[in-house]
N, C-alpha and C. Protein backbone atom coordinates (compact mmCIF):
# COMPACT_ATOMS: atom_id res chain seq x y z
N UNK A 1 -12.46 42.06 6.89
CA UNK A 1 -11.72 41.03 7.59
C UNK A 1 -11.61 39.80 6.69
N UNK A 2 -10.31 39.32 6.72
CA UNK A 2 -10.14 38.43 5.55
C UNK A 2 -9.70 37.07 6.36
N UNK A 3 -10.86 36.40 6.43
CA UNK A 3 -10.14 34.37 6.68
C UNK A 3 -9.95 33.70 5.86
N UNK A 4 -8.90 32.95 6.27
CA UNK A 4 -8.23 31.69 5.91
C UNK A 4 -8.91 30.10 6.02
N UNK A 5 -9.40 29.53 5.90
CA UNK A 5 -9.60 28.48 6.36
C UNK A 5 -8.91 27.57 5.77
N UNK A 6 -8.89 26.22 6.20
CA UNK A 6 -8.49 25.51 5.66
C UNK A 6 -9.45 24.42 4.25
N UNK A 7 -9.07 23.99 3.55
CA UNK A 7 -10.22 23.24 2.68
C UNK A 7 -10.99 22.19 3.78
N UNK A 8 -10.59 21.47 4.59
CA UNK A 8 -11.77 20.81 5.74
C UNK A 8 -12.75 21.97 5.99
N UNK A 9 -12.76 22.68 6.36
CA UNK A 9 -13.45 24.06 7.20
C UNK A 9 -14.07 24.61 6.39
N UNK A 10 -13.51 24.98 5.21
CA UNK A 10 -14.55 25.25 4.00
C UNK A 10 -15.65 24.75 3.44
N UNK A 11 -15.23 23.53 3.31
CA UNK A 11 -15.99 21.90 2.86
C UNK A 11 -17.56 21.91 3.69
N UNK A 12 -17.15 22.59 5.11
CA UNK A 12 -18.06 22.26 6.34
C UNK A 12 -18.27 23.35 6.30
N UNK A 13 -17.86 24.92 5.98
CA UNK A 13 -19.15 25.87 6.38
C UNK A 13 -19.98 25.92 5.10
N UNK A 14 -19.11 25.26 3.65
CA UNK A 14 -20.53 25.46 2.60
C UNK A 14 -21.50 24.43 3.18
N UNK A 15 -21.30 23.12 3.43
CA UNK A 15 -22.10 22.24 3.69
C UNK A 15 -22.78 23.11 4.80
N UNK A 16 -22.57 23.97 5.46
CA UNK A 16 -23.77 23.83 6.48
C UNK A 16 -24.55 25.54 6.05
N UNK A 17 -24.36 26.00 5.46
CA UNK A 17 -25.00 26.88 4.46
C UNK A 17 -25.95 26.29 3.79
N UNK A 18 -25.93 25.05 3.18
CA UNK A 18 -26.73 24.72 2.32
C UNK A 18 -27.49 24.27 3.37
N UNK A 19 -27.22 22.98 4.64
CA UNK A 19 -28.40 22.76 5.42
C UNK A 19 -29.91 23.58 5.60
N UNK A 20 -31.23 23.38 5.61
CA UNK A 20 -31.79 24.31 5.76
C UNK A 20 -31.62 24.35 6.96
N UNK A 21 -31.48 23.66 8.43
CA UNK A 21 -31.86 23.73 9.67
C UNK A 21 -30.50 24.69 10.46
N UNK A 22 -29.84 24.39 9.25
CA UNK A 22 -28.49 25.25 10.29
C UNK A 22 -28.68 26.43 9.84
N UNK A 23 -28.50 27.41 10.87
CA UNK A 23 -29.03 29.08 10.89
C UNK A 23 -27.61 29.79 10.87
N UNK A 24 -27.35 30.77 9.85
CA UNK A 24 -26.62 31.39 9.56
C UNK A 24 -25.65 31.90 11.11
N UNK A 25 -26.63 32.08 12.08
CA UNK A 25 -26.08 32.56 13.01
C UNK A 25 -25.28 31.22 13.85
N UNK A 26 -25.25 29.81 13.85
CA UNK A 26 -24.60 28.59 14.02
C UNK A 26 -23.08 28.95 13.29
N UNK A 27 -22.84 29.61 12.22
CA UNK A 27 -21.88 29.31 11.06
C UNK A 27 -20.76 30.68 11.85
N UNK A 28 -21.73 31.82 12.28
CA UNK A 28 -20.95 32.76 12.48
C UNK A 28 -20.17 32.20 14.04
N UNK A 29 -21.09 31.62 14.67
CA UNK A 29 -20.57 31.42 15.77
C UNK A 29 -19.10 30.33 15.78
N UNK A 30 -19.44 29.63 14.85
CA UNK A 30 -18.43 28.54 14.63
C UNK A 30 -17.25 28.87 13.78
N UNK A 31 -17.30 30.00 12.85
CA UNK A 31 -15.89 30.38 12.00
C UNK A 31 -16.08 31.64 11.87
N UNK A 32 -17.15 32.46 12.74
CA UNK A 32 -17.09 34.00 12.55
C UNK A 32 -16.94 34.76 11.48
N UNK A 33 -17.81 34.08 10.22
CA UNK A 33 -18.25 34.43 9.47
C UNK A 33 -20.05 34.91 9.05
N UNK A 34 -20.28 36.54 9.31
CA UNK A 34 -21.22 37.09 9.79
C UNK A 34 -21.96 36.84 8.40
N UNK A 35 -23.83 36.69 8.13
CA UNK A 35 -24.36 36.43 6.98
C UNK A 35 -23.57 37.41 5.86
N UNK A 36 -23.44 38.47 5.46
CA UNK A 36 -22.87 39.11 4.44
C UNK A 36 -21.26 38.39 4.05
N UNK A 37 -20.82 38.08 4.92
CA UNK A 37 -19.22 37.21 4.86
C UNK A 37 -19.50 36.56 4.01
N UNK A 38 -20.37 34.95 4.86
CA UNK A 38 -20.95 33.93 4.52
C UNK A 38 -21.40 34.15 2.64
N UNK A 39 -22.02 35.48 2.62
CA UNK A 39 -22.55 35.52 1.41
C UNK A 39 -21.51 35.70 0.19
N UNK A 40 -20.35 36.51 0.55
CA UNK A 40 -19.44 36.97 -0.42
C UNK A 40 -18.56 34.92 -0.82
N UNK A 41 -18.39 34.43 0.45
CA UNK A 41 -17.40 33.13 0.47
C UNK A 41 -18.67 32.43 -0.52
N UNK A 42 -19.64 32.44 -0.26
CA UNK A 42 -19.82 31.48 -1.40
C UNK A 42 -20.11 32.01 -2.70
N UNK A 43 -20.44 32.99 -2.84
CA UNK A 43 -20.41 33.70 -4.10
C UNK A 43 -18.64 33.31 -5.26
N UNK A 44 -17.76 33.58 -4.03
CA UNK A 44 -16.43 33.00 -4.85
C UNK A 44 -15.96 31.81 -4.33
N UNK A 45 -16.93 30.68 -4.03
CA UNK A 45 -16.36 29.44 -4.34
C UNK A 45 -17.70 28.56 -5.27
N UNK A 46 -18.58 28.64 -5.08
CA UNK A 46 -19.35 27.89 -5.95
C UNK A 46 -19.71 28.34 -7.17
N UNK A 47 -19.94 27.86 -8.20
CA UNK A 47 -20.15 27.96 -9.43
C UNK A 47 -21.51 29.06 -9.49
N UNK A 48 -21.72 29.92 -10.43
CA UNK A 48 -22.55 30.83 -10.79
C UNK A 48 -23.74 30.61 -10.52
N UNK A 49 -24.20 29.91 -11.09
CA UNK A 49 -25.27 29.04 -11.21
C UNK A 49 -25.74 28.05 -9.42
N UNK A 50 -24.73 27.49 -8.91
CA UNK A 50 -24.65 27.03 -7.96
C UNK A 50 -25.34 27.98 -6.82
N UNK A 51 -24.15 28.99 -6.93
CA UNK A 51 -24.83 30.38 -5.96
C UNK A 51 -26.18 30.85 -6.74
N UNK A 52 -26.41 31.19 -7.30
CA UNK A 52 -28.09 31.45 -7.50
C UNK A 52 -28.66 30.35 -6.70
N UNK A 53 -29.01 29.02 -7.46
CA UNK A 53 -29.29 28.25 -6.66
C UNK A 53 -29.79 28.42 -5.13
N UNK A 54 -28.59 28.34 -4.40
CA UNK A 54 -28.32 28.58 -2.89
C UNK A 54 -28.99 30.02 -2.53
N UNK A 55 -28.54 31.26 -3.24
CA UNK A 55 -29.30 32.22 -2.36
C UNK A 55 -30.92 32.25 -2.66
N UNK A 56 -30.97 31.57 -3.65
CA UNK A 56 -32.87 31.56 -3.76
C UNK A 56 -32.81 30.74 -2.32
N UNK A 57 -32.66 29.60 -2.47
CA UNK A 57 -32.71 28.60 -1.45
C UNK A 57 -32.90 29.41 -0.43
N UNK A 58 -32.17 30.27 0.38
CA UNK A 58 -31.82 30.42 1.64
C UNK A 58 -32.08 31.78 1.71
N UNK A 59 -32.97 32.28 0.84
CA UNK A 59 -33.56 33.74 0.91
C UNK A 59 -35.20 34.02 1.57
N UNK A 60 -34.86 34.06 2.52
CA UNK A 60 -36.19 34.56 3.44
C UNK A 60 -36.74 33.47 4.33
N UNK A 61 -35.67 32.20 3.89
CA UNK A 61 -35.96 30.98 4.59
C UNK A 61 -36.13 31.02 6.24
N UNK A 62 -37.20 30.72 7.52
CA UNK A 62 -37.43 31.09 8.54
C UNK A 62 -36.15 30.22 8.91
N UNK A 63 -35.45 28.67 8.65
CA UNK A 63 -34.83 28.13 9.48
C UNK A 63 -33.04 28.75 9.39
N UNK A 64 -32.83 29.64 8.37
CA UNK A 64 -31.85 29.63 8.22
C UNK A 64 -31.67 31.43 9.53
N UNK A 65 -32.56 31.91 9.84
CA UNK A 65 -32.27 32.85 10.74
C UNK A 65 -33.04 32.45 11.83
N UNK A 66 -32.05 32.60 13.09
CA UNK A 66 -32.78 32.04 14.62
C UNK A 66 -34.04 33.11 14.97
N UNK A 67 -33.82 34.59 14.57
CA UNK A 67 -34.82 35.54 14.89
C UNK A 67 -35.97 34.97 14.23
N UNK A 68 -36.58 34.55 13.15
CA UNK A 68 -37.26 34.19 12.41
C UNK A 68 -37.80 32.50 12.41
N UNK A 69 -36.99 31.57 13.50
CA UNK A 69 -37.32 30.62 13.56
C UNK A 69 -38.10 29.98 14.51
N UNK A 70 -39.26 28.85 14.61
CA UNK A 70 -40.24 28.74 15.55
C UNK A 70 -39.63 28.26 16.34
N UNK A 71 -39.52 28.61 17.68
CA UNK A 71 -39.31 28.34 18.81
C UNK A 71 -38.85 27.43 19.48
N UNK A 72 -40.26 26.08 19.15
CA UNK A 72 -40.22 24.86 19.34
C UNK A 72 -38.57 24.24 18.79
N UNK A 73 -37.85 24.71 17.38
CA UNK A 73 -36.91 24.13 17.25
C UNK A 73 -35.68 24.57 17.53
N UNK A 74 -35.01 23.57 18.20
CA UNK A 74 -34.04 23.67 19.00
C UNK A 74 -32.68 23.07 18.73
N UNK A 75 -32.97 22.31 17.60
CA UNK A 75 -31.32 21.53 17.62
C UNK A 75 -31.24 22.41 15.80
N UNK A 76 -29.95 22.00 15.27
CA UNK A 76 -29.62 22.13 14.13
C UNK A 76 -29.92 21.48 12.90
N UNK A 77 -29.52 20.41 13.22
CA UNK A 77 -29.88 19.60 12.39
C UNK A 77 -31.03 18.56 12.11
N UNK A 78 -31.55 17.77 11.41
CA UNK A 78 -32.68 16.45 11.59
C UNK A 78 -31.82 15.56 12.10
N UNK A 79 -32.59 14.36 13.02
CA UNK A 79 -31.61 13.61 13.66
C UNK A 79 -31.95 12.39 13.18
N UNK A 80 -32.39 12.59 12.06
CA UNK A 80 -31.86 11.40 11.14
C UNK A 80 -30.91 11.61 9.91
N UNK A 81 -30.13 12.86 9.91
CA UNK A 81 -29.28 13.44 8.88
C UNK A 81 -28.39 12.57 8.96
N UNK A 82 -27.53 12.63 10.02
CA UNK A 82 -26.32 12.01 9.73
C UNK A 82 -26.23 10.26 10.42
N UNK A 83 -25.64 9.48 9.40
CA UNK A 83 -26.07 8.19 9.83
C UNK A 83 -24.93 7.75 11.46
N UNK A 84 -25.33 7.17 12.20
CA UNK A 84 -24.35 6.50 13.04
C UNK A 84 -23.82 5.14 12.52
């Protein structure tokens, strides 16, 4: 299955890939892009090096899968991430 997004939408599912608190399963729900998707889109948009980077990052990480994440947390993000 092949999406389109637009560059806004792109911009925002790498950014929330990289988040640690946002869980892969947040991303699918929001542009229905399932982890293996997720994995190919950034493989061909970020730089080589970039993607290494990122999948070390986000390889085995508990917050980035909800099955694997403690309980207690419940929102996505830190709520001091984004400024008001």
């Amino acid at each position: 299955m092949s999406h389109h997004f637009s560059a806004a939408d792109l911009s925002r599912i790498i950014e929330m890939a990289w988040e640690d608190r946002t869980p892969f399963e947040a991303i699918e729900q929001l542009y229905g892009l399932s982890e293996p998707a997720l994995i190919k889109l950034m493989r061909r948009e970020l730089k080589a090096g970039s993607f290494r980077l990122w999948r070390a990052r986000v390889s085995g990480r508990n917050t980035k899968h909800l099955k694997l994440r403690n309980p207690a947390i419940s929102r996505a993000y830190c709520p001091t991430q984004y400024k008001r």
